[in-house]
N, C-alpha and C. Protein backbone atom coordinates (compact mmCIF):
# COMPACT_ATOMS: atom_id res chain seq x y z
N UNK A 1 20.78 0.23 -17.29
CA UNK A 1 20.21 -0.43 -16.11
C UNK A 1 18.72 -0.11 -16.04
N UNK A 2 17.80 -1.29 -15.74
CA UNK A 2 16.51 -1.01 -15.71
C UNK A 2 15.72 -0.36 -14.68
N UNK A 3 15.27 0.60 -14.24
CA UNK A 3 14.74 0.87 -12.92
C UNK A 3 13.89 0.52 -12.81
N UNK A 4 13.38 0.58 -11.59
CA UNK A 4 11.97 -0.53 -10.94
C UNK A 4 10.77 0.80 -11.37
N UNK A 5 9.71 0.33 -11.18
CA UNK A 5 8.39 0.85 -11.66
C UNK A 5 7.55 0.37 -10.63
N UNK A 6 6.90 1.53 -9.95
CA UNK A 6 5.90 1.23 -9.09
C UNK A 6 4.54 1.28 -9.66
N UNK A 7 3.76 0.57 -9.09
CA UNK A 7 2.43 0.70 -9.49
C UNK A 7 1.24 1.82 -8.89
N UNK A 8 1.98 2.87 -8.49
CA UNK A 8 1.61 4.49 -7.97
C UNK A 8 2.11 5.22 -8.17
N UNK A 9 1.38 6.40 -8.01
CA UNK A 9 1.83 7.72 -8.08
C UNK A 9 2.28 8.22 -7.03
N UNK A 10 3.55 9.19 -7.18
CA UNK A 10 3.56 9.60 -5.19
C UNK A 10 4.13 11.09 -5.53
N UNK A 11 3.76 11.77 -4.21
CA UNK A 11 3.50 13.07 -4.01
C UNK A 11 3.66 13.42 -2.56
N UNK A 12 4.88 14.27 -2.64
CA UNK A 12 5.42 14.36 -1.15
C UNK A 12 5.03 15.54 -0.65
N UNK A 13 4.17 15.61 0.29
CA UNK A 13 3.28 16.75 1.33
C UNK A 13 4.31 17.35 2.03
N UNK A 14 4.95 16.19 2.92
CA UNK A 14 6.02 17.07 3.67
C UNK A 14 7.07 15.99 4.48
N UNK A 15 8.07 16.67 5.29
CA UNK A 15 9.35 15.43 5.00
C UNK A 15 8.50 14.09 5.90
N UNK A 16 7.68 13.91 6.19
CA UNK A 16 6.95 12.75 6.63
C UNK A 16 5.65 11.90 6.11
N UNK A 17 5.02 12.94 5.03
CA UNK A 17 3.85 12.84 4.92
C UNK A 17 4.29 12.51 3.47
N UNK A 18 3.61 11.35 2.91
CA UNK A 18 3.53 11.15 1.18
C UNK A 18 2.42 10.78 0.30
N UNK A 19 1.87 10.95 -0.54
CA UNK A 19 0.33 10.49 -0.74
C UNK A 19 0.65 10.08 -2.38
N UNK A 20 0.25 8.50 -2.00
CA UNK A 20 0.61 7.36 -2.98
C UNK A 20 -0.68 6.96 -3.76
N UNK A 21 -1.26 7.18 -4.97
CA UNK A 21 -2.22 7.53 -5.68
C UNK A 21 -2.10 5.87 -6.68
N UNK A 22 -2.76 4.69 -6.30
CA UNK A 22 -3.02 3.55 -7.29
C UNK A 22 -4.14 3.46 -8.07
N UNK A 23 -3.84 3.11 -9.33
CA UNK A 23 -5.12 2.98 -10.33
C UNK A 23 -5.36 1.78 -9.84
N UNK A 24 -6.96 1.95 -10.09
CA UNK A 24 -7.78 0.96 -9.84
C UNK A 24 -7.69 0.03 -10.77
N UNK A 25 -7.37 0.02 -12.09
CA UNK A 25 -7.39 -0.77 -13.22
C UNK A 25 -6.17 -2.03 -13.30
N UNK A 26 -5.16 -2.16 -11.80
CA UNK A 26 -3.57 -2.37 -11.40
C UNK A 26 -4.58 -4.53 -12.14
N UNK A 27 -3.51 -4.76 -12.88
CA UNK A 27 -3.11 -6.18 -12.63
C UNK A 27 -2.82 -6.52 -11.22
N UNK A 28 -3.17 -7.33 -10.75
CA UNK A 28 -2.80 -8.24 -9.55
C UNK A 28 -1.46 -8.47 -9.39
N UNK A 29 -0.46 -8.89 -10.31
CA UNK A 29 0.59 -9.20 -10.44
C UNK A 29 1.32 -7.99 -10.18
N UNK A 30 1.34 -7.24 -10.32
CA UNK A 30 1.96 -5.55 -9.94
C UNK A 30 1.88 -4.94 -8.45
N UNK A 31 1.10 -5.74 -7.78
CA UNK A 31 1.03 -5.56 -6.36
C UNK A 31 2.13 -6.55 -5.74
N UNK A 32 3.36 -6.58 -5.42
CA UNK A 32 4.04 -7.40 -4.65
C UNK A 32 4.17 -7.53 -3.64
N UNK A 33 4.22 -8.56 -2.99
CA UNK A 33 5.09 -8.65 -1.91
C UNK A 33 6.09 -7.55 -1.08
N UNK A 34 6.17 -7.04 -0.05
CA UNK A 34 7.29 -6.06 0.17
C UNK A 34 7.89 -5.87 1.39
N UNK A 35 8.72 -5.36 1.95
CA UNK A 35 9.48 -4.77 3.18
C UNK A 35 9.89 -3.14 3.27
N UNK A 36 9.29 -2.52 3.92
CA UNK A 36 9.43 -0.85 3.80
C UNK A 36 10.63 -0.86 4.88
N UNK A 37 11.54 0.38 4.57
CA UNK A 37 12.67 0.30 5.75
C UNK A 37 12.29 1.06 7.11
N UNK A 38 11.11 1.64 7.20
CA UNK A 38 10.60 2.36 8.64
C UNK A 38 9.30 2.20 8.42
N UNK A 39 8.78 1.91 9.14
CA UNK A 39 7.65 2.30 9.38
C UNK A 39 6.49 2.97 8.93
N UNK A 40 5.49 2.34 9.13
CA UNK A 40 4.48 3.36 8.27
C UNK A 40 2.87 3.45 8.45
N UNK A 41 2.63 4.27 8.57
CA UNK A 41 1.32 4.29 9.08
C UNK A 41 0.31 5.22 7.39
N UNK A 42 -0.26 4.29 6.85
CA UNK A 42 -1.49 3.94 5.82
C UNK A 42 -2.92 4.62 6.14
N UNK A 43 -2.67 6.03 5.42
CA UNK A 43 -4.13 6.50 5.85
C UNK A 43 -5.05 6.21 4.33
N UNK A 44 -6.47 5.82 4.28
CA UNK A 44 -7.14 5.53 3.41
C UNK A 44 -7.71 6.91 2.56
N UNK A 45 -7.46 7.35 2.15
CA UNK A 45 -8.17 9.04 1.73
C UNK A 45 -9.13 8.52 1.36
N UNK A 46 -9.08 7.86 -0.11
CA UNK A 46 -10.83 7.43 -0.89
C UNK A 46 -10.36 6.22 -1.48
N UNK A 47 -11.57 6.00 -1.49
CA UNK A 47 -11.49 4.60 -2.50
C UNK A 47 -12.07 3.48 -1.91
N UNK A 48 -12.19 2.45 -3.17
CA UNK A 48 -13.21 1.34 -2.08
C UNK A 48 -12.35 -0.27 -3.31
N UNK A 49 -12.80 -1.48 -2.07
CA UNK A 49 -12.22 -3.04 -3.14
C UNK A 49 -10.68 -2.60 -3.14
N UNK A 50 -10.28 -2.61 -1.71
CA UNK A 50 -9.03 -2.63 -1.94
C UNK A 50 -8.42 -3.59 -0.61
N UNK A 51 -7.79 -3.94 -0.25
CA UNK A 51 -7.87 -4.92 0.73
C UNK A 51 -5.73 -4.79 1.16
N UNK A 52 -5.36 -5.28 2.52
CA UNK A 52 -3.74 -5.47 2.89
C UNK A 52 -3.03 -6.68 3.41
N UNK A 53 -2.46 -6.84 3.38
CA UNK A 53 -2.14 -8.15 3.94
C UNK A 53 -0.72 -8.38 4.22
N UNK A 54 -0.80 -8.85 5.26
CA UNK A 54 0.69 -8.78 6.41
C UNK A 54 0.90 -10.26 6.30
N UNK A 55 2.64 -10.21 6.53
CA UNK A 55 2.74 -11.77 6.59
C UNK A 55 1.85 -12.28 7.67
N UNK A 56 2.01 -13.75 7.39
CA UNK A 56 1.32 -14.79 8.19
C UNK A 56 -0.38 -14.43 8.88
N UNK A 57 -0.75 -13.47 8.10
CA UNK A 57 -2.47 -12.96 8.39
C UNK A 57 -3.04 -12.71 7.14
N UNK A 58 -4.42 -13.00 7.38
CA UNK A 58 -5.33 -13.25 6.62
C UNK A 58 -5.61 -11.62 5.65
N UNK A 59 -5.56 -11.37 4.50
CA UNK A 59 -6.11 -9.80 4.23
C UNK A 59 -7.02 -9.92 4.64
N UNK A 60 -7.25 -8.50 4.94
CA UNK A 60 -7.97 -7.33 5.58
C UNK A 60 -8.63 -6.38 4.21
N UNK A 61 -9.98 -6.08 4.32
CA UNK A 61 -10.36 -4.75 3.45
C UNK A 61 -10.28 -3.99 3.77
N UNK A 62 -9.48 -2.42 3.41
CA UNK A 62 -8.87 -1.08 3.96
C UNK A 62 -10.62 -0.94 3.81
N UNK A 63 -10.39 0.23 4.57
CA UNK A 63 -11.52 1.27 5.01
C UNK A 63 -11.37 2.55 4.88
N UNK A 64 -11.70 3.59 4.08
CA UNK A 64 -12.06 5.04 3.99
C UNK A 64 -12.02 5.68 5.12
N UNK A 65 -10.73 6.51 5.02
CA UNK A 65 -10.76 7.03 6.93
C UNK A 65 -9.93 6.16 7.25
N UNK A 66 -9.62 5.35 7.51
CA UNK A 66 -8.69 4.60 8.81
C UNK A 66 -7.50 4.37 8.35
N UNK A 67 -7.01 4.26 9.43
CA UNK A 67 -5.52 3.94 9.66
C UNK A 67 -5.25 2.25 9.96
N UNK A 68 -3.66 2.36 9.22
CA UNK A 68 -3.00 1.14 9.23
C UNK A 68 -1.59 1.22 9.74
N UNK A 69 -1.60 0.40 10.51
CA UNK A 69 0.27 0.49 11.00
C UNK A 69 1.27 -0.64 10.71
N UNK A 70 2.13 -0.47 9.68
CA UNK A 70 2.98 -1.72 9.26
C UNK A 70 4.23 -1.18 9.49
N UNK A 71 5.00 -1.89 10.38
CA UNK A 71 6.00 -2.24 11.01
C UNK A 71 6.78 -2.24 10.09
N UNK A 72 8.03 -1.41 10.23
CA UNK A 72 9.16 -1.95 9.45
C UNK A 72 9.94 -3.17 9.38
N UNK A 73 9.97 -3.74 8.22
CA UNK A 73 10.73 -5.01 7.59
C UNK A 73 9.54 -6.16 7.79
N UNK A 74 8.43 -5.79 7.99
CA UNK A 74 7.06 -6.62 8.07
C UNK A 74 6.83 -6.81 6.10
N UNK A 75 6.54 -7.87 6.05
CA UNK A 75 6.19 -8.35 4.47
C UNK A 75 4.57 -7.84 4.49
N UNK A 76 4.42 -7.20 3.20
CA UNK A 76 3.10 -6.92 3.33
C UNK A 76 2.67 -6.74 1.28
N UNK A 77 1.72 -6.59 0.98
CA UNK A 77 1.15 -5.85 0.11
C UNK A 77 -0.40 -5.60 0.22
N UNK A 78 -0.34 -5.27 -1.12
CA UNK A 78 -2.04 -4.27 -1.30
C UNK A 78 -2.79 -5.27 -1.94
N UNK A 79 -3.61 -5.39 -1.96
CA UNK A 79 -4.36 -6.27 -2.68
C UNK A 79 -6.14 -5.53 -3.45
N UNK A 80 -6.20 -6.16 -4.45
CA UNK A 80 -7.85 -5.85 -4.96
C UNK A 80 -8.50 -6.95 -4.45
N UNK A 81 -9.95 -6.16 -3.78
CA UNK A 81 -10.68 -6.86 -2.93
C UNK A 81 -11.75 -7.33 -3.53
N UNK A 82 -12.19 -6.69 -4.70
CA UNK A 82 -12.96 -8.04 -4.98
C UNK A 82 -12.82 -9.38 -5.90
């Protein structure tokens, strides 16, 4: 059976906290579409040309520092911004 392959690295801080590490070099196509089962709030550590996008809204470019809040069973992915 094939298992799925994410396009990050992840690293669990603590039973709430997880820090999801994407190469910048990601094909477009490797960013999907998705539904998380709770909730989640998206902190930006570093990085820049990266952009999110929620159903039925326009992406957004993440920001260094800030926070994002996506709703569970909300369709969303990551996108490269430029």
């Amino acid at each position: 059976m094939k298992t799925q392959q994410f396009p990050f690295n992840e690293k669990k801080i603590s039973e709430s906290v997880v820090v999801r590490t994407f190469d910048g070099n990601l094909d477009e196509d490797e960013l999907i579409w998705h539904r998380d089962r709770e909730d989640r709030i998206v902190r930006v550590i570093e990085g820049n040309n990266w952009g999110l996008q929620l159903d039925n809204q326009m992406p957004s470019k993440l920001i260094e520092g800030k926070e994002y809040f996506i709703p569970k069973k909300e369709g969303h992915q990551y996108r490269d911004w430029e």
